[in-house]
C-alpha atoms as a PDB file:
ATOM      1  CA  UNK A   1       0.000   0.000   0.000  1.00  0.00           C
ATOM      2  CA  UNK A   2       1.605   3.262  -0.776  1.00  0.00           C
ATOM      3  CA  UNK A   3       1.240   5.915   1.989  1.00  0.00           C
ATOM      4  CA  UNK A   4       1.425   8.898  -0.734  1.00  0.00           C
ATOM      5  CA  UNK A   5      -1.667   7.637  -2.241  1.00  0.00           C
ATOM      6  CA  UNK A   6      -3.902   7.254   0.699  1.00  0.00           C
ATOM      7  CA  UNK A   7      -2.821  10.346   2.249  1.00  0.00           C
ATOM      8  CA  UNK A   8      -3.667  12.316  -1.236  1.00  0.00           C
ATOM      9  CA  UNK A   9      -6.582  10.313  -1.128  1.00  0.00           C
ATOM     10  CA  UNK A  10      -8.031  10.959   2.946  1.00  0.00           C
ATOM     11  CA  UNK A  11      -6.708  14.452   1.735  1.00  0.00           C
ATOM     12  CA  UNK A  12      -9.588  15.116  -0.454  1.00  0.00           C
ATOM     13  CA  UNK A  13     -12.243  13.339   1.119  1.00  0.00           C
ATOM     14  CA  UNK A  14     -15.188  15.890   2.235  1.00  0.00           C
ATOM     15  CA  UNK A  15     -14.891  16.939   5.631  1.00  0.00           C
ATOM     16  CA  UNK A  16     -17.326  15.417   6.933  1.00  0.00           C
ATOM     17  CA  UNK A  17     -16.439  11.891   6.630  1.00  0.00           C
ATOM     18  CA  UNK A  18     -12.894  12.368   6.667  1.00  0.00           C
ATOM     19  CA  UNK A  19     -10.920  10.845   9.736  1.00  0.00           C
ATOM     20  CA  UNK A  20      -7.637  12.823  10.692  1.00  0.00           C
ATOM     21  CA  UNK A  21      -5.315  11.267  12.437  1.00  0.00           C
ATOM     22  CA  UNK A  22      -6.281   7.754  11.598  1.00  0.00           C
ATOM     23  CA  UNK A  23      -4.260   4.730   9.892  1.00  0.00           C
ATOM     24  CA  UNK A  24      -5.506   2.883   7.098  1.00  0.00           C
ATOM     25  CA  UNK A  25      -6.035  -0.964   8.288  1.00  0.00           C
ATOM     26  CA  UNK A  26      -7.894  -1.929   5.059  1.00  0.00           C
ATOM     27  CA  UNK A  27      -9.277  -0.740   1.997  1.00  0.00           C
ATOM     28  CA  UNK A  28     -11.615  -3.032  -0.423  1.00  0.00           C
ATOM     29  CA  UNK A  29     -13.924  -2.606  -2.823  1.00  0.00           C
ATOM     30  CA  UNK A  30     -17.670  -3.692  -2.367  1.00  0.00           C
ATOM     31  CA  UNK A  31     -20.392  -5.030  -5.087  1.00  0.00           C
ATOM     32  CA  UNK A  32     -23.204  -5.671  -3.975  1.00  0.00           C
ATOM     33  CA  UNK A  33     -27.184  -3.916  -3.706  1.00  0.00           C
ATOM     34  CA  UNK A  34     -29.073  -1.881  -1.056  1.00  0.00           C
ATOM     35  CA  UNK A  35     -32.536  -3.706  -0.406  1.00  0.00           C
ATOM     36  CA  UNK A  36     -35.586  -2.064  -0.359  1.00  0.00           C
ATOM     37  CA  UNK A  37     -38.742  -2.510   0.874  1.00  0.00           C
ATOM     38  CA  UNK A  38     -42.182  -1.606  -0.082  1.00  0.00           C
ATOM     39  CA  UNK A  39     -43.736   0.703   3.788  1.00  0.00           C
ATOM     40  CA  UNK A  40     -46.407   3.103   4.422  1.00  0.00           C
ATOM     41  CA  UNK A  41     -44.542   6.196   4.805  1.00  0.00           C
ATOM     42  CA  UNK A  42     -46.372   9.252   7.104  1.00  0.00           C
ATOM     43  CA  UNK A  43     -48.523  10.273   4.877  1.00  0.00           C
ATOM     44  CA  UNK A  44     -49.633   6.547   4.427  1.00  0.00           C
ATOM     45  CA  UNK A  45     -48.216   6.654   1.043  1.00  0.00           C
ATOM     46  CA  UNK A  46     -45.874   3.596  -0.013  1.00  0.00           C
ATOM     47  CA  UNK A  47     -42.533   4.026  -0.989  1.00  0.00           C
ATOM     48  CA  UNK A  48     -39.542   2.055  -0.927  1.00  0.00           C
ATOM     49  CA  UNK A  49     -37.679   2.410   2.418  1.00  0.00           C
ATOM     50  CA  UNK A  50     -34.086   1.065   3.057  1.00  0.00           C
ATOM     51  CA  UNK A  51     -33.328  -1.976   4.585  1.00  0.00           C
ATOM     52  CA  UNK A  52     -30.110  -3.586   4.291  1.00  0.00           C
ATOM     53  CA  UNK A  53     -26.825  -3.754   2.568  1.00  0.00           C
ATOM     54  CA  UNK A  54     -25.567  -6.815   1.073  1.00  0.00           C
ATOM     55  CA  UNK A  55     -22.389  -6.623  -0.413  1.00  0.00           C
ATOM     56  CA  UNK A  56     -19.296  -8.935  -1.071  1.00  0.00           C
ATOM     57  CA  UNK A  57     -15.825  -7.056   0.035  1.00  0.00           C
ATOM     58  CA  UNK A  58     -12.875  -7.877  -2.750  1.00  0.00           C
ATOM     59  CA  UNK A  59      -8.951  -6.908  -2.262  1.00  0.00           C
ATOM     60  CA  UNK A  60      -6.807  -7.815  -4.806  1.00  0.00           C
ATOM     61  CA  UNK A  61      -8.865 -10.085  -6.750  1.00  0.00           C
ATOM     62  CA  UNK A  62      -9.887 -11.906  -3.666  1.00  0.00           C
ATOM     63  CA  UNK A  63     -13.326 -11.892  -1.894  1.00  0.00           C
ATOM     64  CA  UNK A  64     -12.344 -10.820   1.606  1.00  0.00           C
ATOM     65  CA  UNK A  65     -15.282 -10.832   3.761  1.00  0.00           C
ATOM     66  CA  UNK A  66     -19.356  -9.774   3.296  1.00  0.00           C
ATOM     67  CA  UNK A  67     -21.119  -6.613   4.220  1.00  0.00           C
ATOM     68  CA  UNK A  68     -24.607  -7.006   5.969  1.00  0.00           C
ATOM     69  CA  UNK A  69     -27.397  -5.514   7.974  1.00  0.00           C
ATOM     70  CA  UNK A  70     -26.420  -3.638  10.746  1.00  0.00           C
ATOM     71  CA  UNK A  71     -24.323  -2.598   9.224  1.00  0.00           C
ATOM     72  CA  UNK A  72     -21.686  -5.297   9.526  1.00  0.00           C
ATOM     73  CA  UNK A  73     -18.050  -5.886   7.987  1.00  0.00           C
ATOM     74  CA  UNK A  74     -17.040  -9.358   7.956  1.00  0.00           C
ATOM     75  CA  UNK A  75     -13.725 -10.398   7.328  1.00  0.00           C
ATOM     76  CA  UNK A  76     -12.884 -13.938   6.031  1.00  0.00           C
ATOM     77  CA  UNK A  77     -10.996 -14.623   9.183  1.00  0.00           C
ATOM     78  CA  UNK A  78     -13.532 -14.070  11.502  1.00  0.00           C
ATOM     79  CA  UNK A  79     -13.339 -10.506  12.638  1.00  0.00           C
ATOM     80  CA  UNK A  80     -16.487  -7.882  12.659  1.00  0.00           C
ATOM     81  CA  UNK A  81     -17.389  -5.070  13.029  1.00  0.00           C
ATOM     82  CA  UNK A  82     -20.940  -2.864  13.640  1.00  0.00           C
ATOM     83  CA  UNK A  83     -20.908   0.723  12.817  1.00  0.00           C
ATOM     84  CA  UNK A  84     -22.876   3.521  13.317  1.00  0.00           C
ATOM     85  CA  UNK A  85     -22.950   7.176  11.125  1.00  0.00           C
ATOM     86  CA  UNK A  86     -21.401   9.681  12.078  1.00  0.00           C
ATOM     87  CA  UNK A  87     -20.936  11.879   9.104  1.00  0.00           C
ATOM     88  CA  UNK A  88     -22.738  11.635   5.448  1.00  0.00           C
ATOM     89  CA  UNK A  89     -21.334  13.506   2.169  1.00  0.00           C
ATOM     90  CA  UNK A  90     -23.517  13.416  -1.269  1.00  0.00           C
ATOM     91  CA  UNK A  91     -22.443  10.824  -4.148  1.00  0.00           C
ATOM     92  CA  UNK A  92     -21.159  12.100  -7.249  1.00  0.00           C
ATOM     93  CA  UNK A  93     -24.501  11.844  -8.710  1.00  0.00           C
ATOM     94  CA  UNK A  94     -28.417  11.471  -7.848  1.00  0.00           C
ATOM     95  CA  UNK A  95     -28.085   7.654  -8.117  1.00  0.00           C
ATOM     96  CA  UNK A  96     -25.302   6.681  -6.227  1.00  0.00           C
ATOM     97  CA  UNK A  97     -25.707   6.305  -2.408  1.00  0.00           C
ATOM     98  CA  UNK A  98     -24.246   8.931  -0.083  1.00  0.00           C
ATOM     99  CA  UNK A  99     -20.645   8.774   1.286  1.00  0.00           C
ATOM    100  CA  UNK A 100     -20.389   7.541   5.108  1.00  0.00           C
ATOM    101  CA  UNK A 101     -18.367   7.814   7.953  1.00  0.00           C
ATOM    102  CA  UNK A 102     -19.272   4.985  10.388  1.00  0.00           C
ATOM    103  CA  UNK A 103     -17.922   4.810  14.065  1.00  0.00           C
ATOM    104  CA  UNK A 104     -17.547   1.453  14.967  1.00  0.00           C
ATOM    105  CA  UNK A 105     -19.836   0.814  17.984  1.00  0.00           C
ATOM    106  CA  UNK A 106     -19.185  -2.444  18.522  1.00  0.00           C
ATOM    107  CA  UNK A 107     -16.479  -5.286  17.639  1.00  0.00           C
ATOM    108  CA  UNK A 108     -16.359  -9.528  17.606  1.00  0.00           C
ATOM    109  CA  UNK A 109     -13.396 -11.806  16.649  1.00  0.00           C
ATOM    110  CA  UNK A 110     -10.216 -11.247  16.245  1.00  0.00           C
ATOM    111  CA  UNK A 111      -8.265 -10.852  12.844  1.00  0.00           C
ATOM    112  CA  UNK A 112      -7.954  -7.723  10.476  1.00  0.00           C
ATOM    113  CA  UNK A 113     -11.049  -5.787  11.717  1.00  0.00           C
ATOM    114  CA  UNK A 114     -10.374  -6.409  15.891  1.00  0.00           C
ATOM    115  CA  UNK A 115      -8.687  -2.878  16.193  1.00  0.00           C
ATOM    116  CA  UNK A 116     -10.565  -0.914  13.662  1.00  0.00           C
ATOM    117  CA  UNK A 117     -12.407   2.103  15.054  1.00  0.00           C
ATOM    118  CA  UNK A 118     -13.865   3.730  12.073  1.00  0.00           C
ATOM    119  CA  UNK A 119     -15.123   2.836   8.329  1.00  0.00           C
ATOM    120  CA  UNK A 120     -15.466   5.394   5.883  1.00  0.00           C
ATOM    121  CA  UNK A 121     -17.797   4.594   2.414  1.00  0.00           C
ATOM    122  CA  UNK A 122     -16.625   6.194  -0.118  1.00  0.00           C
ATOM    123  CA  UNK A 123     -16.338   6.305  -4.376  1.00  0.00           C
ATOM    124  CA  UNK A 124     -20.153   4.791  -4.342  1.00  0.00           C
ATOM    125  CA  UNK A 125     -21.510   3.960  -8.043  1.00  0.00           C
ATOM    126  CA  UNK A 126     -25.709   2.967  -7.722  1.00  0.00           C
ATOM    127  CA  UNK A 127     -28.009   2.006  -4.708  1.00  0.00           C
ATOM    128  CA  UNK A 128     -30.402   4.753  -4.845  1.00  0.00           C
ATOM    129  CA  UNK A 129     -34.351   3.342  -5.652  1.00  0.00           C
ATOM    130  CA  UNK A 130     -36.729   5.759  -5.395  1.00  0.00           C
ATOM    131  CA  UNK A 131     -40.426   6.047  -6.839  1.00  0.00           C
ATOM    132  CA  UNK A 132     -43.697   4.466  -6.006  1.00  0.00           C
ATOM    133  CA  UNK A 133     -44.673   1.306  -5.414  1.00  0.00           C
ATOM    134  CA  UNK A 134     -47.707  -1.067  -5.013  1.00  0.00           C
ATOM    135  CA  UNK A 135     -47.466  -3.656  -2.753  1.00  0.00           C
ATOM    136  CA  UNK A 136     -46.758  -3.955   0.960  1.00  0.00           C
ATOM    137  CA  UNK A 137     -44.042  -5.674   1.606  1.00  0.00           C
ATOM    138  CA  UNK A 138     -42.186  -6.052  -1.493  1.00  0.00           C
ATOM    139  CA  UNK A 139     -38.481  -6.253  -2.161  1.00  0.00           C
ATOM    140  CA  UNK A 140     -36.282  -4.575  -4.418  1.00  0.00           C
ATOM    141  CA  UNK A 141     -32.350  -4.843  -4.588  1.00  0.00           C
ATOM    142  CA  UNK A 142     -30.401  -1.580  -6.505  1.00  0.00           C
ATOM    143  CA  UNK A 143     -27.020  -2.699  -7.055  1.00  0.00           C
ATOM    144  CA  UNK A 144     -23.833  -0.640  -6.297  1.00  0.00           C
ATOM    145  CA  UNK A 145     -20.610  -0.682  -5.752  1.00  0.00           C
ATOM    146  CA  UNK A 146     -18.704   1.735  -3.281  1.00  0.00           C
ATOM    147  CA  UNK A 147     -14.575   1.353  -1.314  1.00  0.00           C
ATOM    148  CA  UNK A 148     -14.846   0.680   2.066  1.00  0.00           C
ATOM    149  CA  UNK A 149     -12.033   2.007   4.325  1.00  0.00           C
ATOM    150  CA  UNK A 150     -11.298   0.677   7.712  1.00  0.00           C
ATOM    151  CA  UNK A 151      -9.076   2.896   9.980  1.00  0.00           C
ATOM    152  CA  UNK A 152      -7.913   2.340  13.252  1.00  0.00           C
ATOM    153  CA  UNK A 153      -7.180   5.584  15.538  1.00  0.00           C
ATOM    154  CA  UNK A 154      -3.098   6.206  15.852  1.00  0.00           C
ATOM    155  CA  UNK A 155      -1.496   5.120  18.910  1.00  0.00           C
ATOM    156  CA  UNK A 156       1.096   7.524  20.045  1.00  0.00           C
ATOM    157  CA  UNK A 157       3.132   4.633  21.455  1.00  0.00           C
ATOM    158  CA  UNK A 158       3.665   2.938  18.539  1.00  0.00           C
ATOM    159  CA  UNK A 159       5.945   4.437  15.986  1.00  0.00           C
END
């Protein structure tokens, strides 16, 4: 991994999902959809309402792990990780999903993932559904792809 390039690359990232101060631990790239499903919104109107992420994480080729509902990161060696936004910037266009910074709330296994304390979303391509629809219930999957980065917080200690 080349340090020039991720620190041109956390460089530009909007302010509010960017994460100062904190090392890369991984970076992959997802494809996967954002489900939908068919609610009564407040006006008792149906629309399609988020509901999960599923996603398969790839690094270098590989498939490295799954992202879920929760939202979870899991890593092929066990590790996993539950986050939580914290800061949202707009996608490069009306149909791709916002950018995210996640704080990770909560952690299981050990591996990769054990000392991560953030994930950042970013360079998202689809996911957005929008528009009516008719039946209670239903499902709809919008694919997308987006990088996922997983930073741990830098400890002074350790140089």
């Amino acid at each position: 991994m080349g340090s020039v390039t991720e620190a041109s690359a956390a460089e530009s990232l909007p302010e509010t999902i960017a994460a100062p101060g904190e090392a890369v631990v991984l970076s992959v790239h997802a494809e996967g959809a954002q489900v939908y499903e068919c609610k009564a919104g407040l006006e008792g109107k149906l629309a399609w309402a988020f509901r999960e992420p599923i996603a398969t994480l790839m690094a270098d080729g590989k498939t490295v792990g799954r992202h879920y509902a929760g939202p979870n990161w899991e890593h092929v060696d066990g590790s996993v990780v539950l986050g939580r936004t914290s800061g949202s910037a707009p996608g490069a266009t009306p149909n791709d999903i916002p950018w995210l910074k996640l704080e990770v709330i909560s952690r299981r296994g050990s591996g990769t993932l054990s000392g991560v304390t953030t994930v950042q979303r970013i360079n998202t391509a689809g996911g957005i559904l929008e528009g009516p629809c008719d039946k209670a219930g239903a499902t709809h999957s919008a694919p997308y792809s987006a990088d996922y980065v997983f930073l741990r917080k830098e400890d002074s200690r350790h140089q």
